[in-house]
N, C-alpha and C. Protein backbone atom coordinates (compact mmCIF):
# COMPACT_ATOMS: atom_id res chain seq x y z
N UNK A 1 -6.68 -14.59 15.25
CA UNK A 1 -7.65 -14.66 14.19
C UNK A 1 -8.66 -15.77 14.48
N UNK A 2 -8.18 -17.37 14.56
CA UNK A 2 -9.30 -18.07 15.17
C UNK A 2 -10.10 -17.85 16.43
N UNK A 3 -9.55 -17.18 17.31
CA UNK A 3 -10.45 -16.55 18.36
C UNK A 3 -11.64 -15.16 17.86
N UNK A 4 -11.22 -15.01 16.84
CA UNK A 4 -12.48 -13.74 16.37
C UNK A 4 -12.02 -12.61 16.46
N UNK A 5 -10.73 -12.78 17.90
CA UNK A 5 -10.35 -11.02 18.13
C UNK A 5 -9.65 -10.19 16.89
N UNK A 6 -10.52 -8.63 17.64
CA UNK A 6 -10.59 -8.15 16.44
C UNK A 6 -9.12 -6.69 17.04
N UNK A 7 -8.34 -5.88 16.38
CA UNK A 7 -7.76 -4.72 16.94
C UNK A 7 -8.85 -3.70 17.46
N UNK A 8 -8.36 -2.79 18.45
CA UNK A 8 -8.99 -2.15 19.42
C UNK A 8 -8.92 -1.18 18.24
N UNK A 9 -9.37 -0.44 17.45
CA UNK A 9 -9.32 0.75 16.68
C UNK A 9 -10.79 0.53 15.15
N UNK A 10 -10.84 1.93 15.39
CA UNK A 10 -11.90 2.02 14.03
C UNK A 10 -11.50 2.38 13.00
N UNK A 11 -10.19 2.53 12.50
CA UNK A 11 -9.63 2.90 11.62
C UNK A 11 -9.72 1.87 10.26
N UNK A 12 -9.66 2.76 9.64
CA UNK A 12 -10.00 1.63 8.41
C UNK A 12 -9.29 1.54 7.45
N UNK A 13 -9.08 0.36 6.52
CA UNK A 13 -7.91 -0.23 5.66
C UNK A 13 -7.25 1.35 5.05
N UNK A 14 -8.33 1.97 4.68
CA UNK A 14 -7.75 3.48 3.78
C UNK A 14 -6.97 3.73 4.81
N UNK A 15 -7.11 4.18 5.84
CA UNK A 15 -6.71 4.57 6.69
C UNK A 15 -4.94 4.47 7.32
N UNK A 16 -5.03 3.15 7.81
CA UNK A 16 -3.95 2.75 7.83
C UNK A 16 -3.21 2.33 6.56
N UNK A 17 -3.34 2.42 5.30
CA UNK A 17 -2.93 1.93 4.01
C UNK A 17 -1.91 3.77 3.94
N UNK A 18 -2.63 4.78 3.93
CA UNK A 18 -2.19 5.84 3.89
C UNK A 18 -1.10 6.24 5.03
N UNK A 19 -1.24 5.78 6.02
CA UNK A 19 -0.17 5.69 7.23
C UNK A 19 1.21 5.13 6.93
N UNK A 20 0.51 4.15 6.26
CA UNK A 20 1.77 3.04 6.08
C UNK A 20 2.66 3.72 4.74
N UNK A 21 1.93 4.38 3.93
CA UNK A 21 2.36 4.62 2.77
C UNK A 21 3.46 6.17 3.26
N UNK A 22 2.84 6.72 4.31
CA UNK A 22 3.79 7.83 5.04
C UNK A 22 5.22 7.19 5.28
N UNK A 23 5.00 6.30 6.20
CA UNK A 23 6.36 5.90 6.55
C UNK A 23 7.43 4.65 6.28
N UNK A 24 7.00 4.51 5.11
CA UNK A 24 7.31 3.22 4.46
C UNK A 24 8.42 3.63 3.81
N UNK A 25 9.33 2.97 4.14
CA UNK A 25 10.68 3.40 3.50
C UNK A 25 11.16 2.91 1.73
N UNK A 26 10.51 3.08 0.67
CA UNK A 26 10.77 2.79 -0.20
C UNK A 26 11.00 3.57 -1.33
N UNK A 27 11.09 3.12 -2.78
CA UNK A 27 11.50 4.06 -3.70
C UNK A 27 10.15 4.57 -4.10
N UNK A 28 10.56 6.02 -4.87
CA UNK A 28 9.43 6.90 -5.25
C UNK A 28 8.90 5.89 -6.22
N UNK A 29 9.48 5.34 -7.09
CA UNK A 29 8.72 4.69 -8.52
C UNK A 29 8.03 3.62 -7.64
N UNK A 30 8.97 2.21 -6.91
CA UNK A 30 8.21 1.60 -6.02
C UNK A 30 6.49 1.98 -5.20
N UNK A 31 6.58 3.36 -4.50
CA UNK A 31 5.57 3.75 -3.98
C UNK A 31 4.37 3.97 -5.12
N UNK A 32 4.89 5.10 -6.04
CA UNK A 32 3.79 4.91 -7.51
C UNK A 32 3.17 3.67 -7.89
N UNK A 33 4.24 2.72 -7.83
CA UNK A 33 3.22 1.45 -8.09
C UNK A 33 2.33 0.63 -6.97
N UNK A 34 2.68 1.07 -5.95
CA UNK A 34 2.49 0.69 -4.85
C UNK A 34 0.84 1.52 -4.56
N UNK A 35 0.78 2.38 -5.09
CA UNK A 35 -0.51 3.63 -5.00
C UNK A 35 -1.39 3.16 -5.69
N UNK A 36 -0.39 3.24 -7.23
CA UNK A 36 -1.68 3.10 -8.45
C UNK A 36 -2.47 1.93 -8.17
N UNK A 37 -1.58 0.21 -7.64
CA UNK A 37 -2.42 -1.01 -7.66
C UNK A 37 -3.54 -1.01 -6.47
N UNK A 38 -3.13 -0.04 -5.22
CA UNK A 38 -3.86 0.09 -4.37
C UNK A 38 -4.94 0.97 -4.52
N UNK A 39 -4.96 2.18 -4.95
CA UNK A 39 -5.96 2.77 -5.39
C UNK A 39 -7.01 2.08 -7.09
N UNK A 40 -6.44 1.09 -7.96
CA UNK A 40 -7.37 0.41 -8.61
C UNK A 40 -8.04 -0.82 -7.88
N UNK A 41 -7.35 -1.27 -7.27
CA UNK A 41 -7.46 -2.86 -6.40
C UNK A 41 -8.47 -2.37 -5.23
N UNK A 42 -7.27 -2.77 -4.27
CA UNK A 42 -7.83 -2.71 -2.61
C UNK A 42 -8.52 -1.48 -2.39
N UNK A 43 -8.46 -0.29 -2.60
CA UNK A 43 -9.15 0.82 -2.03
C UNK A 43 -10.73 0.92 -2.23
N UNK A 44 -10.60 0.67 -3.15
CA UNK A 44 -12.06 0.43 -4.04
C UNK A 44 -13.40 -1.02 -3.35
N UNK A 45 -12.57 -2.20 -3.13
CA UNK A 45 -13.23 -3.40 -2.74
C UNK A 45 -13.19 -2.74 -0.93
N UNK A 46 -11.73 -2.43 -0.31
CA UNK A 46 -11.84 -3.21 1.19
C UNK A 46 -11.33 -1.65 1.69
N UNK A 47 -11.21 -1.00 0.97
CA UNK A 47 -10.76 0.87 1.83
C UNK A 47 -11.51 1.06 2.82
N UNK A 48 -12.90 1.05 2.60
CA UNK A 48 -13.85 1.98 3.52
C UNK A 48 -14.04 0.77 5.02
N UNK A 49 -13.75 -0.59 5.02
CA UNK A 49 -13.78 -1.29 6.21
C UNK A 49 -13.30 -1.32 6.89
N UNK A 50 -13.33 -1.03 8.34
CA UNK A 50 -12.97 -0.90 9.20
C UNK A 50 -12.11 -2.17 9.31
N UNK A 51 -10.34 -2.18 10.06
CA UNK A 51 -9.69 -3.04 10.02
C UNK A 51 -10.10 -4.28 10.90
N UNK A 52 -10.76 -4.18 12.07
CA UNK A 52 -11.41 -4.89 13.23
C UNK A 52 -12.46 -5.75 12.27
N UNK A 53 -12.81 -5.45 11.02
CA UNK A 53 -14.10 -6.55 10.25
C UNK A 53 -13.38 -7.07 9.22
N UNK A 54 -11.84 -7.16 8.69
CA UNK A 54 -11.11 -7.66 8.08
C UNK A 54 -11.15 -9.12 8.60
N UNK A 55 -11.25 -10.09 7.92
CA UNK A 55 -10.91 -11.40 8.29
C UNK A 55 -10.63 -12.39 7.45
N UNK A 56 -10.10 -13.68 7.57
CA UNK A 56 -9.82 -14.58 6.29
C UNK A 56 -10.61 -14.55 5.42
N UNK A 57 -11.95 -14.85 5.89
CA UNK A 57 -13.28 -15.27 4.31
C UNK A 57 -13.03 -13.85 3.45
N UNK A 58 -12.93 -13.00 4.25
CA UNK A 58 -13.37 -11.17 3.52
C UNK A 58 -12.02 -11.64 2.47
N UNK A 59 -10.18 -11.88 3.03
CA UNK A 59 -9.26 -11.76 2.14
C UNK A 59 -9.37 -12.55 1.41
N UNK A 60 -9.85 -13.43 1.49
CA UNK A 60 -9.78 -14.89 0.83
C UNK A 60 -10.42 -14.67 -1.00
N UNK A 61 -11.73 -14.55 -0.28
CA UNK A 61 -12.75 -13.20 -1.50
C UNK A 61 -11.92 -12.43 -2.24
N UNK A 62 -11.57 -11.49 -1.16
CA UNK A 62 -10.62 -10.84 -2.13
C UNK A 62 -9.61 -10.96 -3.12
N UNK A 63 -8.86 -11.80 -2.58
CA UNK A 63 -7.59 -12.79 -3.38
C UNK A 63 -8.82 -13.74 -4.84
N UNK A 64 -9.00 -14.06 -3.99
CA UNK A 64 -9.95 -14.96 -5.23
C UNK A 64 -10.46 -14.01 -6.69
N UNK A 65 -10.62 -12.56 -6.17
CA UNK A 65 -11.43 -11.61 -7.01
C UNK A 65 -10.25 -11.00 -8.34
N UNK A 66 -9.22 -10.79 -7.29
CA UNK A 66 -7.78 -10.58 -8.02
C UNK A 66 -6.93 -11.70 -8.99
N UNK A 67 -7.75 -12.56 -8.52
CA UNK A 67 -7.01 -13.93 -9.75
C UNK A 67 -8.03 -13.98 -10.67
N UNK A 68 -8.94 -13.92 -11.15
CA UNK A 68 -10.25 -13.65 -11.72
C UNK A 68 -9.60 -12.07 -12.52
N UNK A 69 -9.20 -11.05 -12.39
CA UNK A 69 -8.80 -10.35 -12.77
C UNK A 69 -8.26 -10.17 -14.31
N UNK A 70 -7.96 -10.04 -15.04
CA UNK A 70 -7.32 -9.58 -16.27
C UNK A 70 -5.99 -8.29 -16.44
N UNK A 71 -6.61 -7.38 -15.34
CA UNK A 71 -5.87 -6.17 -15.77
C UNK A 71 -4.63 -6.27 -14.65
C-alpha cells in the first residue's frame, strides 16, 4: 500500500464483493445481513471502483462517512 501498488485486475469492489459473497461460508440470515448493509452502504459509495483505485484516503472517507451515519 505505501508503495502505491495497485492488484493486476479491473475488477471492481461489486465485483469481487459478489464473488466473495458466492463462496463465503456463512449463515443464510448472516449473508442477508451481510447483503442488505452492503447493498445500502458500500455498493452505492465504492461498488462501481475499480479495486486497483481503492486506497487508505478513499477507506478512510469512507469509514469516516459511516460514523456520521444514523441509520
Amino acid at each position: 500500500m505505501d508503495e502505491r501498488r495497485n492488484p493486476r485486475t479491473r475488477a471492481t469492489l461489486d465485483q469481487l464483493l459478489d464473488r466473495w459473497l458466492e463462496v463465503a461460508d456463512i449463515e443464510a440470515t448472516t449473508r442477508m445481513g451481510y447483503v442488505n448493509k452492503l447493498n445500502k452502504h458500500v455498493r452505492p459509495v465504492l461498488g462501481k471502483l475499480p479495486v486497483g483505485r481503492l486506497d487508505a484516503e478513499t477507506l478512510e472517507s469512507f469509514y469516516a462517512s459511516l460514523r456520521r451515519c444514523r441509520d
